[in-house]
N, C-alpha and C. Protein backbone atom coordinates (compact mmCIF):
# COMPACT_ATOMS: atom_id res chain seq x y z
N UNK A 1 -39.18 16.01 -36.23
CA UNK A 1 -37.75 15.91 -36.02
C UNK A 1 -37.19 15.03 -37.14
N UNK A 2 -36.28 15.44 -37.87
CA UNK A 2 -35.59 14.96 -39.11
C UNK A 2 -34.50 13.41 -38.62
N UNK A 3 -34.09 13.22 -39.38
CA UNK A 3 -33.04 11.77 -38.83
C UNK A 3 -32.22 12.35 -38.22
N UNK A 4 -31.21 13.20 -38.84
CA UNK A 4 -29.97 14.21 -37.94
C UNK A 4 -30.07 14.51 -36.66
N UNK A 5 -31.54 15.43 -36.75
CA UNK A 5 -31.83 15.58 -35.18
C UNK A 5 -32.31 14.66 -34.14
N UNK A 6 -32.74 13.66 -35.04
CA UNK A 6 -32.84 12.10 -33.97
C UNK A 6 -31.49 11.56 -33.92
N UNK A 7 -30.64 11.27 -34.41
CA UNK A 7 -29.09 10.87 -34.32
C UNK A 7 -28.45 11.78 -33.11
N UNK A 8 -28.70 13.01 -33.23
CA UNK A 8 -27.76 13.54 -32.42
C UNK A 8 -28.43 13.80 -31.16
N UNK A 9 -30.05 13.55 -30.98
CA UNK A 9 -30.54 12.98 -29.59
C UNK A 9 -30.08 12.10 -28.79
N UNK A 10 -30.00 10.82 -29.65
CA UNK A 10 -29.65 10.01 -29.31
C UNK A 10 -28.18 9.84 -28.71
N UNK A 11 -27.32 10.12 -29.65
CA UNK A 11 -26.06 10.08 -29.11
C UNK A 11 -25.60 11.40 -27.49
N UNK A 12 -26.72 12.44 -27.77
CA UNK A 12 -26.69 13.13 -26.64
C UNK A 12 -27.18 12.49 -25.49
N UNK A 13 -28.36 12.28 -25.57
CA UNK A 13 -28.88 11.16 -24.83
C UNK A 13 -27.98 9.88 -23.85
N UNK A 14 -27.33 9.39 -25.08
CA UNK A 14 -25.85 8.35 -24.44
C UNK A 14 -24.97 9.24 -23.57
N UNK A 15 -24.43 10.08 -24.13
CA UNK A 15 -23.41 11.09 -23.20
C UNK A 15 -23.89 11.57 -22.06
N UNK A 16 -25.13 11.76 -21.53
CA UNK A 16 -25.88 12.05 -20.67
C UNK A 16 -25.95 10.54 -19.39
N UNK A 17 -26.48 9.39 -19.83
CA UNK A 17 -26.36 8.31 -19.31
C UNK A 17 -25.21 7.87 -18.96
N UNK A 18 -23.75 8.01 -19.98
CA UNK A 18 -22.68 7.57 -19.23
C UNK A 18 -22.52 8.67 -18.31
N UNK A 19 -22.80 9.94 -18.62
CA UNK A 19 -22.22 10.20 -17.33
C UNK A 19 -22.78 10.02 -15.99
N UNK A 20 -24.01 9.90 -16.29
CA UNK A 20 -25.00 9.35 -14.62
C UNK A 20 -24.44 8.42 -14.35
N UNK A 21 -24.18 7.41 -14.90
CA UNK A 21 -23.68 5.62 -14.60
C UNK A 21 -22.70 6.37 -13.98
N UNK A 22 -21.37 7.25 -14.40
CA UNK A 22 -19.84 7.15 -14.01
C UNK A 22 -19.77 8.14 -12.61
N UNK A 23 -21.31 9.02 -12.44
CA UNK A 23 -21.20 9.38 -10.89
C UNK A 23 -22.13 8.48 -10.32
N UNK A 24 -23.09 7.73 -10.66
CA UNK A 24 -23.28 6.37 -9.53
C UNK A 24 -22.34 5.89 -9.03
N UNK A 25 -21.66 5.72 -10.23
CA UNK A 25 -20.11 4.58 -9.46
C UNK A 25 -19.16 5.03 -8.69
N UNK A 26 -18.64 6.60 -8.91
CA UNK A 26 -17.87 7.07 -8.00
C UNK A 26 -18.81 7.29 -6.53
N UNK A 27 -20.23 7.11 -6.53
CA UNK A 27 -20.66 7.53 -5.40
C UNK A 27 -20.58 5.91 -4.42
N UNK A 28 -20.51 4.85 -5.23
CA UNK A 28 -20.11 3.51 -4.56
C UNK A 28 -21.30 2.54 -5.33
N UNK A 29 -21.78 3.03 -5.91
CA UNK A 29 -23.46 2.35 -6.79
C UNK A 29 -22.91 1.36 -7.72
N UNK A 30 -22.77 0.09 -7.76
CA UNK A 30 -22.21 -0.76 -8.77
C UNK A 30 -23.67 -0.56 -10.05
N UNK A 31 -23.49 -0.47 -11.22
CA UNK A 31 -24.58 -0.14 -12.29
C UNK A 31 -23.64 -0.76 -13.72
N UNK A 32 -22.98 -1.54 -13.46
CA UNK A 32 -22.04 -2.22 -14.82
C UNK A 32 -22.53 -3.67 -14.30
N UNK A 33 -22.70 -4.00 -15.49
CA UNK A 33 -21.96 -6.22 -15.09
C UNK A 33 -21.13 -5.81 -15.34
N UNK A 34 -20.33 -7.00 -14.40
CA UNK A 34 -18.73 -7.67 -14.49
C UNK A 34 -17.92 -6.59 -13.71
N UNK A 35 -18.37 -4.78 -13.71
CA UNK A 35 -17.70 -4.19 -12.91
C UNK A 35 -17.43 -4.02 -11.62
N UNK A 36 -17.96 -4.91 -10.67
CA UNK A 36 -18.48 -4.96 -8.80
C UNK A 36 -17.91 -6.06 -8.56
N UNK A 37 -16.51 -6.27 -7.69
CA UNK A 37 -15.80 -6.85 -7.46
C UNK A 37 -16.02 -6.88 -5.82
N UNK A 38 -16.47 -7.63 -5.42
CA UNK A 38 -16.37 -7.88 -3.86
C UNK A 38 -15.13 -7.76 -2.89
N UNK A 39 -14.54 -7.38 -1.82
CA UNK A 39 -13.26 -7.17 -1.63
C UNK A 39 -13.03 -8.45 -0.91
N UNK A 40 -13.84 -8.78 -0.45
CA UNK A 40 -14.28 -9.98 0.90
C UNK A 40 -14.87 -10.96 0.35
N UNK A 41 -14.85 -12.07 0.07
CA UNK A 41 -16.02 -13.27 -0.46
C UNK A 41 -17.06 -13.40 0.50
N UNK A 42 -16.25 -13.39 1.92
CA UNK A 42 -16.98 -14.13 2.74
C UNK A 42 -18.12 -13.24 3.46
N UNK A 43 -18.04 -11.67 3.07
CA UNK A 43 -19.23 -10.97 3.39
C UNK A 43 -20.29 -10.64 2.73
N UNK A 44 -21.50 -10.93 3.20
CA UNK A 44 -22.82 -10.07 2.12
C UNK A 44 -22.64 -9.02 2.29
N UNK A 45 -22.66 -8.53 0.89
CA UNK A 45 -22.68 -7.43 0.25
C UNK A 45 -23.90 -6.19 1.19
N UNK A 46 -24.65 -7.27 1.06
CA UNK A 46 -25.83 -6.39 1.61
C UNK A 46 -26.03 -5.58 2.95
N UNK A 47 -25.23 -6.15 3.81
CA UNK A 47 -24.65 -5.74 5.10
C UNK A 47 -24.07 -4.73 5.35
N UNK A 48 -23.81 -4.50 4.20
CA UNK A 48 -22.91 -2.67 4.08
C UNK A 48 -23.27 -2.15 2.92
N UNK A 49 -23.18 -0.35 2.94
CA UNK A 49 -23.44 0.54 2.20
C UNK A 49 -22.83 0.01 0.72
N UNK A 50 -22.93 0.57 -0.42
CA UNK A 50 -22.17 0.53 -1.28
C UNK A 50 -21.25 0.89 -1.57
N UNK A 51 -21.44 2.74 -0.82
CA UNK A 51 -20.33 3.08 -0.45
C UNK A 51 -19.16 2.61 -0.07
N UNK A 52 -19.27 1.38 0.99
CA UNK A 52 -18.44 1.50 1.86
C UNK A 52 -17.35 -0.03 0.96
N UNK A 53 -18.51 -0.37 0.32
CA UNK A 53 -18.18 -1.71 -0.66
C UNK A 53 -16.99 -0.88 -1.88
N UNK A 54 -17.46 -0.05 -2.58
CA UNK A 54 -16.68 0.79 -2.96
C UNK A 54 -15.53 1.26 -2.88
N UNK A 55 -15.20 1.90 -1.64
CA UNK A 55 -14.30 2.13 -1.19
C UNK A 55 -13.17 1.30 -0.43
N UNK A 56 -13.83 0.30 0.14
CA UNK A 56 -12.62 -0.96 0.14
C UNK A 56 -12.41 -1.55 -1.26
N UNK A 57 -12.62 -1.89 -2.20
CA UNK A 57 -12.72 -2.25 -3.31
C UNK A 57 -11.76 -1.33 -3.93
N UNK A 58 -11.82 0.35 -3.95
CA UNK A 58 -10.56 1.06 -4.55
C UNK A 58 -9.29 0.91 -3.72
N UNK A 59 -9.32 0.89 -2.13
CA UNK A 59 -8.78 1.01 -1.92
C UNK A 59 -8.07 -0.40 -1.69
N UNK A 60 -8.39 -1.40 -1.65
CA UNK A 60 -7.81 -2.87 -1.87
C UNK A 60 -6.77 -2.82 -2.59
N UNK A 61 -6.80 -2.35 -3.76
CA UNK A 61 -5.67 -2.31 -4.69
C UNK A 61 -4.73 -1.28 -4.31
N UNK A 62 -4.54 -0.78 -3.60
CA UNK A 62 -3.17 -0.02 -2.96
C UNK A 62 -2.91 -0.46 -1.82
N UNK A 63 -3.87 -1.35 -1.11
CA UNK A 63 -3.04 -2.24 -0.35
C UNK A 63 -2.23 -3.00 -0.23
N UNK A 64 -2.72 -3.58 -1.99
CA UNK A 64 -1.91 -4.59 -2.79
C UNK A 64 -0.38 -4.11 -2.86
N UNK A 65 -0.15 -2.86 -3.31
CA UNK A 65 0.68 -1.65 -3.91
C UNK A 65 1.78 -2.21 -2.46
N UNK A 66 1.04 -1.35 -1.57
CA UNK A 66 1.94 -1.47 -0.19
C UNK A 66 2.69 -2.87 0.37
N UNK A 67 1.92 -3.59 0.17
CA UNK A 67 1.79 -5.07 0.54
C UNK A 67 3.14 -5.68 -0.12
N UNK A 68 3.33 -5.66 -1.34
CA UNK A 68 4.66 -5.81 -2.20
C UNK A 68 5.80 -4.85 -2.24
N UNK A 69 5.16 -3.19 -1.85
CA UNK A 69 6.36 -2.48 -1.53
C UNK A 69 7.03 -2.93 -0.51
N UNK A 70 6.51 -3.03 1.05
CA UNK A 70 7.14 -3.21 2.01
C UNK A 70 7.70 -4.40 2.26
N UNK A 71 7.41 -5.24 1.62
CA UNK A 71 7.94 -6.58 1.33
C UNK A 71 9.20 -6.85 0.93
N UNK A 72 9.39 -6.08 -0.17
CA UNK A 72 10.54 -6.00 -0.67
C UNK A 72 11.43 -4.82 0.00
N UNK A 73 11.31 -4.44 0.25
CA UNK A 73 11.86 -3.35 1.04
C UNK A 73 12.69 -4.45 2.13
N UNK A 74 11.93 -5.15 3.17
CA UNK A 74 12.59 -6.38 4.49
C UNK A 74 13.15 -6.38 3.42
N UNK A 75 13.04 -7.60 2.25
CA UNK A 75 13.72 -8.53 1.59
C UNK A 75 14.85 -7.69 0.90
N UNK A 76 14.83 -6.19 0.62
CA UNK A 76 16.26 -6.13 0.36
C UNK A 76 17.23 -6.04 1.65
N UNK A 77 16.84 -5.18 2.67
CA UNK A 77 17.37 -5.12 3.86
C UNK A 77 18.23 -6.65 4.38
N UNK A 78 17.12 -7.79 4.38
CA UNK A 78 17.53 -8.95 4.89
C UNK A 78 18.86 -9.31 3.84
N UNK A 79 18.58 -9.44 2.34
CA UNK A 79 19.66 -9.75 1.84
C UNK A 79 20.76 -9.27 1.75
N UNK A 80 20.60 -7.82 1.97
CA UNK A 80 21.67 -6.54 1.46
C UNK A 80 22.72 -7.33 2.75
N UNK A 81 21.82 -7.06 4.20
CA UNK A 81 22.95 -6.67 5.43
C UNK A 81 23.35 -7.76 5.62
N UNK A 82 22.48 -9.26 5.43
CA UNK A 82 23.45 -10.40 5.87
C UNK A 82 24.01 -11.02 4.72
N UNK A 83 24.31 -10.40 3.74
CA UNK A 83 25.14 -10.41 2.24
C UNK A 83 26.43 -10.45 3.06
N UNK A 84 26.55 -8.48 3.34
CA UNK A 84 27.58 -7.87 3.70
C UNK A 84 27.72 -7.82 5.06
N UNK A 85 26.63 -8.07 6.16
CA UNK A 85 27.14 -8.25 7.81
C UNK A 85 27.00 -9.69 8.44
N UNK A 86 26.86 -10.59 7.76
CA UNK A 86 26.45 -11.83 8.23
C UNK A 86 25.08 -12.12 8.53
N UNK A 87 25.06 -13.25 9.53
CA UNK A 87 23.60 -13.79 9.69
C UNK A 87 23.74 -13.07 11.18
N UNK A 88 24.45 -12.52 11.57
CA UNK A 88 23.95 -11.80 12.69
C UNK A 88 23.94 -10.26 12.84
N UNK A 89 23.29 -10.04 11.36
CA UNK A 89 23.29 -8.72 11.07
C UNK A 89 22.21 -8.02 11.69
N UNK A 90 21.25 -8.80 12.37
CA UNK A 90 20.31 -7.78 13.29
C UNK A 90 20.83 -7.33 14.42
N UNK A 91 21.53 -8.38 15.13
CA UNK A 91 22.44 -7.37 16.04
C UNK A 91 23.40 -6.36 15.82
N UNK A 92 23.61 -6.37 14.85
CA UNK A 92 25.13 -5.83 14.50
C UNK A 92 24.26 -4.41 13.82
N UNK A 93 23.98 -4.67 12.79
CA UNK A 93 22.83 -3.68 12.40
C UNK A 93 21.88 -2.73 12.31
N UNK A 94 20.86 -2.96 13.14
CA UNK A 94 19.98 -2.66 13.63
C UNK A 94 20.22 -1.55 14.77
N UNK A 95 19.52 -0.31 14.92
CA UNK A 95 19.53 0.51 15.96
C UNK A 95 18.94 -0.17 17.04
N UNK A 96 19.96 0.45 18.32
CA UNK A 96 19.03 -0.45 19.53
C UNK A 96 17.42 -0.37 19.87
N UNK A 97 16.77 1.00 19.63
CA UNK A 97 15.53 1.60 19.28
C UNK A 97 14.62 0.51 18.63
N UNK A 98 15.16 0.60 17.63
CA UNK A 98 14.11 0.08 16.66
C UNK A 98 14.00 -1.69 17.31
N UNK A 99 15.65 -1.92 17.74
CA UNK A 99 15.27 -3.65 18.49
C UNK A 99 14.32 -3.77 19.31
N UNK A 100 14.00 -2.51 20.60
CA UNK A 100 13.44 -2.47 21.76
C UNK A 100 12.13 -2.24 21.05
N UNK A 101 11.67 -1.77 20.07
CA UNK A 101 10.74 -1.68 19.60
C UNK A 101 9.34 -3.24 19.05
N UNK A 102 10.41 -3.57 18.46
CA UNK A 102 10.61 -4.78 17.88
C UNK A 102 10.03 -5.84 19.04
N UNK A 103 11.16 -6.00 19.58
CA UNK A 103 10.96 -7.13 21.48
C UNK A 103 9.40 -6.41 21.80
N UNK A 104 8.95 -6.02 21.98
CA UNK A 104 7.79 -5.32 22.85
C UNK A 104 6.91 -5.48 21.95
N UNK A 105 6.76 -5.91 20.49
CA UNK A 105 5.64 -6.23 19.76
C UNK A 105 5.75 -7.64 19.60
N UNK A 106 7.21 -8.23 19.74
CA UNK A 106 6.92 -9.90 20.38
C UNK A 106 6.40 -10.45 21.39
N UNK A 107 6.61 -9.54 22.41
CA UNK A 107 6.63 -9.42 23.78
C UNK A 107 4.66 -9.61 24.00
N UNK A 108 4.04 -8.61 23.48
CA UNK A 108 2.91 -8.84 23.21
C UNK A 108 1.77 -9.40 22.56
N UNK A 109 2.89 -9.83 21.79
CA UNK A 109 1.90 -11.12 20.44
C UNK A 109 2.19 -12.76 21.01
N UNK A 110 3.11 -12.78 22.17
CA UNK A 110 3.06 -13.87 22.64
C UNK A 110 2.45 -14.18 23.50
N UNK A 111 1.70 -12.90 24.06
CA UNK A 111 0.46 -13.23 25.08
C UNK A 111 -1.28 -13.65 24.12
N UNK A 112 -0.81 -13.84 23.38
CA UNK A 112 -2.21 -14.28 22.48
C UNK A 112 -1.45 -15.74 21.56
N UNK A 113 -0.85 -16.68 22.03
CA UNK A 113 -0.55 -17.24 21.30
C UNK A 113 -1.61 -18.18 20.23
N UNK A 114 -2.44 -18.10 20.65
CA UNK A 114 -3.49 -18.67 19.86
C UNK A 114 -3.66 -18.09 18.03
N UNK A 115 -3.50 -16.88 18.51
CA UNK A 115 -3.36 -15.87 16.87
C UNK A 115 -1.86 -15.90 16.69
N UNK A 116 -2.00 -16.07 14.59
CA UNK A 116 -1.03 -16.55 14.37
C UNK A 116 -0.13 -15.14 13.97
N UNK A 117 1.43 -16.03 14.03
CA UNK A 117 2.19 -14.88 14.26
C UNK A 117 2.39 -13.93 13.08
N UNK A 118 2.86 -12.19 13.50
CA UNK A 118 2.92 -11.81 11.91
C UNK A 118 4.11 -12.26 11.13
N UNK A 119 4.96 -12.80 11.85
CA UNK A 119 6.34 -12.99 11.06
C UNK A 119 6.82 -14.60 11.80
N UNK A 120 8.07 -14.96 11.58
CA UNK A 120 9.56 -15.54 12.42
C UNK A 120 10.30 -14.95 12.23
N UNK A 121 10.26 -13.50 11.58
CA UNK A 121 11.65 -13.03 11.99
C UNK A 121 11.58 -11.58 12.29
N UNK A 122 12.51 -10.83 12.94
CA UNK A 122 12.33 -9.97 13.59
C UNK A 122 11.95 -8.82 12.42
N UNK A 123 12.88 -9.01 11.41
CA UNK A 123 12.25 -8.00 10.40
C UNK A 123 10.51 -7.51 9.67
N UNK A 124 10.40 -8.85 10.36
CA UNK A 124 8.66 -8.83 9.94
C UNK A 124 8.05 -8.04 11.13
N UNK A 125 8.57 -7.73 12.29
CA UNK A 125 7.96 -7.07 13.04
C UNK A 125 8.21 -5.32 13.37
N UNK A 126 9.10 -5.05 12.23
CA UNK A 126 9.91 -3.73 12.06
C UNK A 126 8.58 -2.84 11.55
N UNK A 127 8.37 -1.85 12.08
CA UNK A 127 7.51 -0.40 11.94
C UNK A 127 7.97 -0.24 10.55
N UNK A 128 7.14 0.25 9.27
CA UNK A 128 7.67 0.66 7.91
C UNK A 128 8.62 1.90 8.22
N UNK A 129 8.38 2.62 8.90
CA UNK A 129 9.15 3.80 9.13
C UNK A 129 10.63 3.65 9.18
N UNK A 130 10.65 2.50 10.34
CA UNK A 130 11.72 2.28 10.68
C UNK A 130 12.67 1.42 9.65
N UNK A 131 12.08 0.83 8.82
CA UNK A 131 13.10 0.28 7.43
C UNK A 131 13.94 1.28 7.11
N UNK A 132 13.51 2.62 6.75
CA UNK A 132 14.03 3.60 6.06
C UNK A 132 15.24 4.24 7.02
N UNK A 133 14.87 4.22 8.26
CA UNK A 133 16.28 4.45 9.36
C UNK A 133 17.25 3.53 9.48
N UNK A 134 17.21 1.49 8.93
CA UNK A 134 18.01 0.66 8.96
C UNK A 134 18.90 1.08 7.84
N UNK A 135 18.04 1.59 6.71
CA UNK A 135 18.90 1.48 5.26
C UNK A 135 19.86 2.87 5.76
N UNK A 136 18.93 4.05 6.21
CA UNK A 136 20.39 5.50 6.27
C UNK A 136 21.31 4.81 7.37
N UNK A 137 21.19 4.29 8.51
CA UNK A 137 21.58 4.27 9.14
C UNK A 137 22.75 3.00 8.54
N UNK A 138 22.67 2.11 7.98
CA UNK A 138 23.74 1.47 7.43
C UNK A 138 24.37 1.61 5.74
N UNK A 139 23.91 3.24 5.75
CA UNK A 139 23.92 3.86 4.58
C UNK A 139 25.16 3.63 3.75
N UNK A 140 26.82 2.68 4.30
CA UNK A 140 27.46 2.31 3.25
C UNK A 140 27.36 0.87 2.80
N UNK A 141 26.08 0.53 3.45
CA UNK A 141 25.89 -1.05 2.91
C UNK A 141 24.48 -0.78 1.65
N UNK A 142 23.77 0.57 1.42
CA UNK A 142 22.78 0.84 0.68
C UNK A 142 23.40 1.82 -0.42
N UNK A 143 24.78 2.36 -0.40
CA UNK A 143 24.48 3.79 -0.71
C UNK A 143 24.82 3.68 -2.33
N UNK A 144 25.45 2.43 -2.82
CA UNK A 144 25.27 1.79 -3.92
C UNK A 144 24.10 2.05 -4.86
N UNK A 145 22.89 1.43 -3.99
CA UNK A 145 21.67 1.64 -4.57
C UNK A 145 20.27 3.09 -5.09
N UNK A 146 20.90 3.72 -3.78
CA UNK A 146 20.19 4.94 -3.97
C UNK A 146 21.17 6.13 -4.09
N UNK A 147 20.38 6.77 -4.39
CA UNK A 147 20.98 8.56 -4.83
C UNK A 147 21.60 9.13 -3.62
N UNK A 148 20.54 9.28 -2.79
CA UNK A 148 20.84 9.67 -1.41
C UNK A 148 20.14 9.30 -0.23
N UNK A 149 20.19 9.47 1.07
CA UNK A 149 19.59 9.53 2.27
C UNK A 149 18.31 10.25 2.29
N UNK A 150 18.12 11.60 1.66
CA UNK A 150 17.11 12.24 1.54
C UNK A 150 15.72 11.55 0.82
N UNK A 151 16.63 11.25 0.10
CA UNK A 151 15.65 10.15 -1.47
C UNK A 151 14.85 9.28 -0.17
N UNK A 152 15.72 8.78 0.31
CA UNK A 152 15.03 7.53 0.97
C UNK A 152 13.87 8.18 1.95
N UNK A 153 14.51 9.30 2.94
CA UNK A 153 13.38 9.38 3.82
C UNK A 153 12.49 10.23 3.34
N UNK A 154 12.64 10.82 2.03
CA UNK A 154 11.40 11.86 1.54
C UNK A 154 10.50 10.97 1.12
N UNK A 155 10.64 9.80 0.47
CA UNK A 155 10.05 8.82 0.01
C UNK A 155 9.23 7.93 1.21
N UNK A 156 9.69 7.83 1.66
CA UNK A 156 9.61 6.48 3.00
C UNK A 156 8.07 7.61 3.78
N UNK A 157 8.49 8.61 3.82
CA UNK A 157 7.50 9.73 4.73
C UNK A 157 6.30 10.01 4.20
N UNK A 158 6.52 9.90 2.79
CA UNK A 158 5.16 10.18 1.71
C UNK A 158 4.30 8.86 1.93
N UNK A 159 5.38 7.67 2.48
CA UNK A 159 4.66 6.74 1.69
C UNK A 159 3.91 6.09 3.44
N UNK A 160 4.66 6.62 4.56
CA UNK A 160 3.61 5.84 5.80
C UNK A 160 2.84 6.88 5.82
N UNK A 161 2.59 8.23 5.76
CA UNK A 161 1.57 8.95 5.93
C UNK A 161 0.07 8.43 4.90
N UNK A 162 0.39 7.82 4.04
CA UNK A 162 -0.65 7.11 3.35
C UNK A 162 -0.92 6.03 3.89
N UNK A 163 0.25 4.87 4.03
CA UNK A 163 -0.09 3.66 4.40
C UNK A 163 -0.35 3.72 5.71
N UNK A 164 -0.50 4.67 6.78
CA UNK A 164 -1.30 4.61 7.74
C UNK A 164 -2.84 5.02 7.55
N UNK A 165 -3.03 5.84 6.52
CA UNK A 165 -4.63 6.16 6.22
C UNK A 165 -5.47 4.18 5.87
N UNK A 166 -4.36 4.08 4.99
CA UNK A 166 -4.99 2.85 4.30
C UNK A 166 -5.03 1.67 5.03
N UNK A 167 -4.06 2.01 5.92
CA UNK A 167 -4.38 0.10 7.45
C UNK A 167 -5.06 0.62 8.43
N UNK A 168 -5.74 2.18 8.30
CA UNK A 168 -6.93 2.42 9.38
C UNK A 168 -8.27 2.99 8.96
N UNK A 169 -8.63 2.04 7.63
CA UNK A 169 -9.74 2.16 6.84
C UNK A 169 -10.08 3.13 6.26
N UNK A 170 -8.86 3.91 5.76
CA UNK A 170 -9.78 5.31 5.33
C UNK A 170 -9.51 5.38 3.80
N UNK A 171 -9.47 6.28 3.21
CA UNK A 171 -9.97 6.58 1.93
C UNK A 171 -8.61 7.61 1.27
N UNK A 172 -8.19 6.82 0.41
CA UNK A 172 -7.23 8.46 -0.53
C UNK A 172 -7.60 8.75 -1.81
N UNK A 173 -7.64 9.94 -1.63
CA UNK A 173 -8.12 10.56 -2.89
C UNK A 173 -6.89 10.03 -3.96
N UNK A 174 -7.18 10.12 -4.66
CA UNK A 174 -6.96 10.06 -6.39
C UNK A 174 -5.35 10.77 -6.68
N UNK A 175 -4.90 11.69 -6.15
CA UNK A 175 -3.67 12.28 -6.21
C UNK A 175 -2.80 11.62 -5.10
N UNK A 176 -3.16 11.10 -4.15
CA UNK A 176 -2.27 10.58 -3.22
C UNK A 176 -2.02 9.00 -3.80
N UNK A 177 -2.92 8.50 -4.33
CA UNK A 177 -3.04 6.97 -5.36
C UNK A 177 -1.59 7.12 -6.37
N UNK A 178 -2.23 8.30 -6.87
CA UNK A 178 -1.24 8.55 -8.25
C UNK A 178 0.26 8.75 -7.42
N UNK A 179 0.70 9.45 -6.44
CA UNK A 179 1.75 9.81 -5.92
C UNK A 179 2.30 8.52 -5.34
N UNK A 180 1.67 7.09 -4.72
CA UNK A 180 2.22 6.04 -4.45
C UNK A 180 2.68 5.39 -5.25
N UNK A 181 1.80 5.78 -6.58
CA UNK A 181 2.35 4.70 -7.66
C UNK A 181 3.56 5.39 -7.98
N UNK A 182 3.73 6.67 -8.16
CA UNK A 182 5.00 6.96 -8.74
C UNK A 182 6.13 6.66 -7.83
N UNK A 183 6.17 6.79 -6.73
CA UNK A 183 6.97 6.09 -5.69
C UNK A 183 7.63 4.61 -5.94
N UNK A 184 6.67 4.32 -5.89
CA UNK A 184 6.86 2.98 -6.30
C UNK A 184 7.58 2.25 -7.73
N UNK A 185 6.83 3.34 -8.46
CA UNK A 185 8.22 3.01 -9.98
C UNK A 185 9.10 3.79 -9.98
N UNK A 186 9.40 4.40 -8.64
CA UNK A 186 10.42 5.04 -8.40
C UNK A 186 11.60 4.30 -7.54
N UNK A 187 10.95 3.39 -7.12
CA UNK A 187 11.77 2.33 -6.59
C UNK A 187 12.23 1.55 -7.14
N UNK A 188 11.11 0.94 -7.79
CA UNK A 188 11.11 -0.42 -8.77
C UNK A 188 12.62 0.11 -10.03
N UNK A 189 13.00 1.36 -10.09
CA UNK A 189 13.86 1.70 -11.42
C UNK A 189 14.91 1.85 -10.32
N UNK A 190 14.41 2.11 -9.35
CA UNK A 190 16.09 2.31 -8.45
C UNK A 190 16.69 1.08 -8.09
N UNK A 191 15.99 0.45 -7.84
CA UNK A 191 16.88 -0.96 -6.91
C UNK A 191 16.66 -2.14 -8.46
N UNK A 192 15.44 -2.18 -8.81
CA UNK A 192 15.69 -3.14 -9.26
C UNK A 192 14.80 -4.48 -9.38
């Protein structure tokens, strides 16, 4: 075998290996330093599949995603309505639904007072769904900001049908990832 044909072994050879390494890793197999990021400190690793290490690990980071969407989402709501309805814009505001909703997840988190609370304010205890019915529903205190009503709930619908996969441990493929993110800088250019 001449040098050429050892060169281009070799480099075949490489192309062959990355690609084994890059389906270890999609199968959950950490095979990089520095690439195996724990999602948890406080768990051994060893206690669970790799898989499963894996897959919280991808999916961590769109929790992240959600975690700051819906965040801001209250926080425009809170500022928008008691901007323009006062500080007693949850009454005034708010569908009675979504209040009764609301009371009944206080209602039950105060029978565990020992665990700490998810919020102090009622908006922290609002269903994501239901953000998107405060904003149409007080749609001339939003309508400034968005295009339309549709915008909001076509958006809002894409985005709990995921974020319920992802707060009940499951897994999204790669196109539903890509479709949150665009959502999301679809927001981020709308509001601001």
């Amino acid at each position: 075998m001449n040098h050429t044909d050892q060169l281009k072994k070799f480099i075949f050879d490489g192309l062959l290996l990355q690609d084994s390494f890059e389906r270890l890793e999609q199968e959950g197999i950490s095979v990089r330093a520095g690439r195996h990021e724990i999602p948890v400190e406080r768990i051994d690793e060893t206690d669970f599949s790799p898989r499963i290490i894996h897959d919280a690990n991808r999916m961590s980071s769109i929790y992240i995603v959600f975690y700051c969407l819906e965040n801001s989402v209250r926080d425009l709501i809170v500022d928008r309505l008691s901007e323009r309805q006062g500080v007693d814009w949850w009454q005034v505001c708010v569908p009675s639904k979504i209040k009764d909703s609301v009371e009944k997840l206080k209602e039950q988190e105060e029978k565990n007072r020992y665990h700490t609370q998810r919020s102090t304010a009622s908006i922290g205890y609002t269903m994501f769904g239901n953000l998107a019915q405060i904003i149409t529903n007080r749609w001339d205190d939003f309508s400034d900001l968005f295009p339309t009503q549709a915008w909001i709930s076509s958006r809002f619908t894409d985005l709990e049908m995921s974020r319920n996969i992802i707060m009940h441990t499951g897994v999204l493929p790669e196109i539903e990832i890509e479709r949150i993110e665009s959502i999301c800088r679809d927001w981020i250019r709308q509001v601001g």
